[in-house]
C-alpha atoms as a PDB file:
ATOM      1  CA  UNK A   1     193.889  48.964  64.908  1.00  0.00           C
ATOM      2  CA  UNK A   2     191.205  51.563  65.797  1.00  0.00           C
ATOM      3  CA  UNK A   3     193.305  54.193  65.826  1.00  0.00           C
ATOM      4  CA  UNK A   4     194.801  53.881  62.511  1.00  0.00           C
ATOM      5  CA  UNK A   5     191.524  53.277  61.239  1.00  0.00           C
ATOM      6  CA  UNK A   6     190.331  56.515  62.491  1.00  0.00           C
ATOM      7  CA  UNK A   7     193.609  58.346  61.031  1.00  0.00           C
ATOM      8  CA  UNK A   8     193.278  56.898  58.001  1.00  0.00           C
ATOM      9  CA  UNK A   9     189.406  58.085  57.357  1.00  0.00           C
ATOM     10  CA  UNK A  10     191.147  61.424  58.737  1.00  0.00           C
ATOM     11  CA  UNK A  11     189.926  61.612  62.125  1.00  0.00           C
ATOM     12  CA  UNK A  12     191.854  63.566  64.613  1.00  0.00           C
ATOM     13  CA  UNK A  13     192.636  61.286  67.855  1.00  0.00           C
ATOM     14  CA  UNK A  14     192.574  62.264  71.157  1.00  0.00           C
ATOM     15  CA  UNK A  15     192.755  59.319  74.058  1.00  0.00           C
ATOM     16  CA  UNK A  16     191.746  59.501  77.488  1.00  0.00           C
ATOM     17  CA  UNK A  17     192.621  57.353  80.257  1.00  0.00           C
ATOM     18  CA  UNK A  18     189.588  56.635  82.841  1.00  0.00           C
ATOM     19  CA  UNK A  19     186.677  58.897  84.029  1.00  0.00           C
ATOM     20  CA  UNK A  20     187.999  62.420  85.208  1.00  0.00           C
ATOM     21  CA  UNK A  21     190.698  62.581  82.304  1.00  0.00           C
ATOM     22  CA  UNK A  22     187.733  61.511  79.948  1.00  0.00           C
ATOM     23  CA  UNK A  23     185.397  64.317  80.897  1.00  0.00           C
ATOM     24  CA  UNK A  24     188.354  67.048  80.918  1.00  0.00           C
ATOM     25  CA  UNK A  25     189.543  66.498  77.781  1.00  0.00           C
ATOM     26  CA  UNK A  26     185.972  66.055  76.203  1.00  0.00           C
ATOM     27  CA  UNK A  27     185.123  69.418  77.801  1.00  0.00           C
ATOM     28  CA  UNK A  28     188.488  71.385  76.610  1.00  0.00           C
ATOM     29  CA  UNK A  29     188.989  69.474  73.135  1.00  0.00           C
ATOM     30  CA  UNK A  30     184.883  69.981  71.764  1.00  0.00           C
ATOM     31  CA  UNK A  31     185.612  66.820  69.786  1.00  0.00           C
ATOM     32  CA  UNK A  32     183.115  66.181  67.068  1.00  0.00           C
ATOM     33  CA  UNK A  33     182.159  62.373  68.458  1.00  0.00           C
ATOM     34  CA  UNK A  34     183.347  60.522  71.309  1.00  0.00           C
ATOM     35  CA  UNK A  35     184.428  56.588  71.267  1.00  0.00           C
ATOM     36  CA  UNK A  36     183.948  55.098  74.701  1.00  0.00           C
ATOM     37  CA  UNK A  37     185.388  51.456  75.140  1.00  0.00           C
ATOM     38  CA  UNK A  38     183.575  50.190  77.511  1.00  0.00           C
ATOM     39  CA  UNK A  39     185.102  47.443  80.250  1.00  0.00           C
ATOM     40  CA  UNK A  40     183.744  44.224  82.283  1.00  0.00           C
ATOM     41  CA  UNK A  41     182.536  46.640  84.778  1.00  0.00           C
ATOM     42  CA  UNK A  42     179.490  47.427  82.140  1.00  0.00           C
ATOM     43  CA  UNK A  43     177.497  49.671  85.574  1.00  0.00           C
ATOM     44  CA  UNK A  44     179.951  52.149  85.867  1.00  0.00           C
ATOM     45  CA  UNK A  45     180.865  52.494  82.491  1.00  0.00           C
ATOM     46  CA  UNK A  46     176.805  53.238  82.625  1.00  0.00           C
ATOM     47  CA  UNK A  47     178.028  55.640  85.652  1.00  0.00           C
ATOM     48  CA  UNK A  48     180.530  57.261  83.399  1.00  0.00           C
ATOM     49  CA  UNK A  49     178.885  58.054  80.927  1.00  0.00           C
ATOM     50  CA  UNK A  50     176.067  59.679  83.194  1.00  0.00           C
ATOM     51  CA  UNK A  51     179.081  62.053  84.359  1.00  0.00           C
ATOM     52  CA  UNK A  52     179.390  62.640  80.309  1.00  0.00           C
ATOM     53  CA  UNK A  53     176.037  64.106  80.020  1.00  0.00           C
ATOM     54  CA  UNK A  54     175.876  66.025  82.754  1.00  0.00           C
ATOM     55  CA  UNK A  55     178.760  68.203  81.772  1.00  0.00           C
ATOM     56  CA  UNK A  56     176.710  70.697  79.536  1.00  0.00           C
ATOM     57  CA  UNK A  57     179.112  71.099  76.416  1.00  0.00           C
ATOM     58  CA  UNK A  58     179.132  67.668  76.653  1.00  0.00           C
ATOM     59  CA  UNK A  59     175.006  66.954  76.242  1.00  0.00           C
ATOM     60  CA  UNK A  60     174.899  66.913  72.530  1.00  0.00           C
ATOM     61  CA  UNK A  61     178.050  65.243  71.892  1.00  0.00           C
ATOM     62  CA  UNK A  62     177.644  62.035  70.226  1.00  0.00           C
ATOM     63  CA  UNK A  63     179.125  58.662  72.578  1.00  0.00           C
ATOM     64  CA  UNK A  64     178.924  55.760  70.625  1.00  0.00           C
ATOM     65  CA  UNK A  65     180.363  52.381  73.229  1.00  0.00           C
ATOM     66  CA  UNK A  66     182.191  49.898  72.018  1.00  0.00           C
ATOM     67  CA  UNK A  67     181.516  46.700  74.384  1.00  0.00           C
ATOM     68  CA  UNK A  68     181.973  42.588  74.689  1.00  0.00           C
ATOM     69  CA  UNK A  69     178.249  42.675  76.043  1.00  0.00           C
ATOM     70  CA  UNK A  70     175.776  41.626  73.156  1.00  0.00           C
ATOM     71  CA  UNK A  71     172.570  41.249  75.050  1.00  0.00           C
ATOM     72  CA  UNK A  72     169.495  43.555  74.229  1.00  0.00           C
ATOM     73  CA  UNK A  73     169.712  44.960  77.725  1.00  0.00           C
ATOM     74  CA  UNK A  74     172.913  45.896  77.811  1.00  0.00           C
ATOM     75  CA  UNK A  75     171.880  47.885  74.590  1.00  0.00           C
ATOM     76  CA  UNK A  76     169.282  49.304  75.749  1.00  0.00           C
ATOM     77  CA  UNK A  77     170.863  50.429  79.141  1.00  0.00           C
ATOM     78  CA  UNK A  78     173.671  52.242  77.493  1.00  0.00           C
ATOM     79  CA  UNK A  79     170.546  54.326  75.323  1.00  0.00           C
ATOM     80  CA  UNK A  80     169.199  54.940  78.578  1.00  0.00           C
ATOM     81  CA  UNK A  81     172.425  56.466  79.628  1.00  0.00           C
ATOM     82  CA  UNK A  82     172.962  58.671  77.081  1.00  0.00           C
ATOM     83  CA  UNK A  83     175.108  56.556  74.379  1.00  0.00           C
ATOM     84  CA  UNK A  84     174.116  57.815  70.864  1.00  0.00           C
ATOM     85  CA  UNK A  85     175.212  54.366  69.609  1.00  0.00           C
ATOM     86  CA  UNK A  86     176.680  50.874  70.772  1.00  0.00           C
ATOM     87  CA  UNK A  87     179.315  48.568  68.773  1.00  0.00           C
ATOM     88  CA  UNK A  88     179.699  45.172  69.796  1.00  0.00           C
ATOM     89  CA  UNK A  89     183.230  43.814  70.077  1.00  0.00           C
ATOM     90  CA  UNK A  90     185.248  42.793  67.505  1.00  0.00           C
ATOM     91  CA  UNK A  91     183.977  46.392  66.000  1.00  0.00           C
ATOM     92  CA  UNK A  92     182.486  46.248  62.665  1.00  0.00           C
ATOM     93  CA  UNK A  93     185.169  49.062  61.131  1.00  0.00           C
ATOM     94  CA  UNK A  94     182.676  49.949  58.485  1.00  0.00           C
ATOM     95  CA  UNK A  95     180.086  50.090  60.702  1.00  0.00           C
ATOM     96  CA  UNK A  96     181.724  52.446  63.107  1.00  0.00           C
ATOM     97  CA  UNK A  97     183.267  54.483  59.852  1.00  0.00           C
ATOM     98  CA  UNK A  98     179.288  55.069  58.914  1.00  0.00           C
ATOM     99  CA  UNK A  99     178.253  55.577  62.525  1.00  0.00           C
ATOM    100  CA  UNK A 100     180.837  58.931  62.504  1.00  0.00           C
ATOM    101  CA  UNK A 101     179.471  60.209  59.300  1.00  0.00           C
ATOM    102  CA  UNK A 102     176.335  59.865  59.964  1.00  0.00           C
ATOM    103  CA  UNK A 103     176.578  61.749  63.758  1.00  0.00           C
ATOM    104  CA  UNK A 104     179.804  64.228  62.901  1.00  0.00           C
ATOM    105  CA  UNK A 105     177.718  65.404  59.627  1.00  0.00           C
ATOM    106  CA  UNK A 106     174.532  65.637  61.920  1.00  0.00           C
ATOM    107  CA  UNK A 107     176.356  67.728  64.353  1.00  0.00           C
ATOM    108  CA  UNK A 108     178.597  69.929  62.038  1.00  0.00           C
ATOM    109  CA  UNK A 109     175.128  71.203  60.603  1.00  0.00           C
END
């Protein structure tokens, strides 16, 4: 469902499967935003996307996570860790849709 949503507001799509293939592809592709969906195993998806930030064309790239957890610390965690923004699960597709304007515009100018 995410995907075509993303198609359909004319997104190109790029997926990744777990931490190293994650940071190579970020690093080769320069994507304009990056959608992490974040698993039960919220510390080292906080771990992960630590590795994100480190990479250096990676620092500026917005991450918005897309998790289950709700809680105000989870939240505030995945700030700490360098997310731009977090989505709680079942994403909000308008939401998200405003979340990439707002961060792809930032960044194109």
């Amino acid at each position: 469902m995410l995907r075509v949503a993303l198609r359909f507001w004319d997104y190109r799509v790029i997926e990744a499967e777990g931490r190293d293939d994650s940071i190579a592809i970020a690093c080769e592709q320069s994507p304009a935003a990056l959608l992490m969906d974040t698993s039960l195993y919220f510390e080292r998806n906080m771990q992960d996307l630590t590795l994100l930030r480190e990479k250096e064309p990676l620092k500026q790239l917005p991450i918005i996570l897309m998790s289950g957890f709700a809680q105000t610390n989870y939240y505030q965690t995945a700030m700490d860790h360098g997310a731009t923004a977090m989505l709680v699960k079942p994403v909000d597709l308008d939401l998200l849709e405003n979340y990439l304007k707002l961060f792809v515009e930032k960044r194109e100018n």
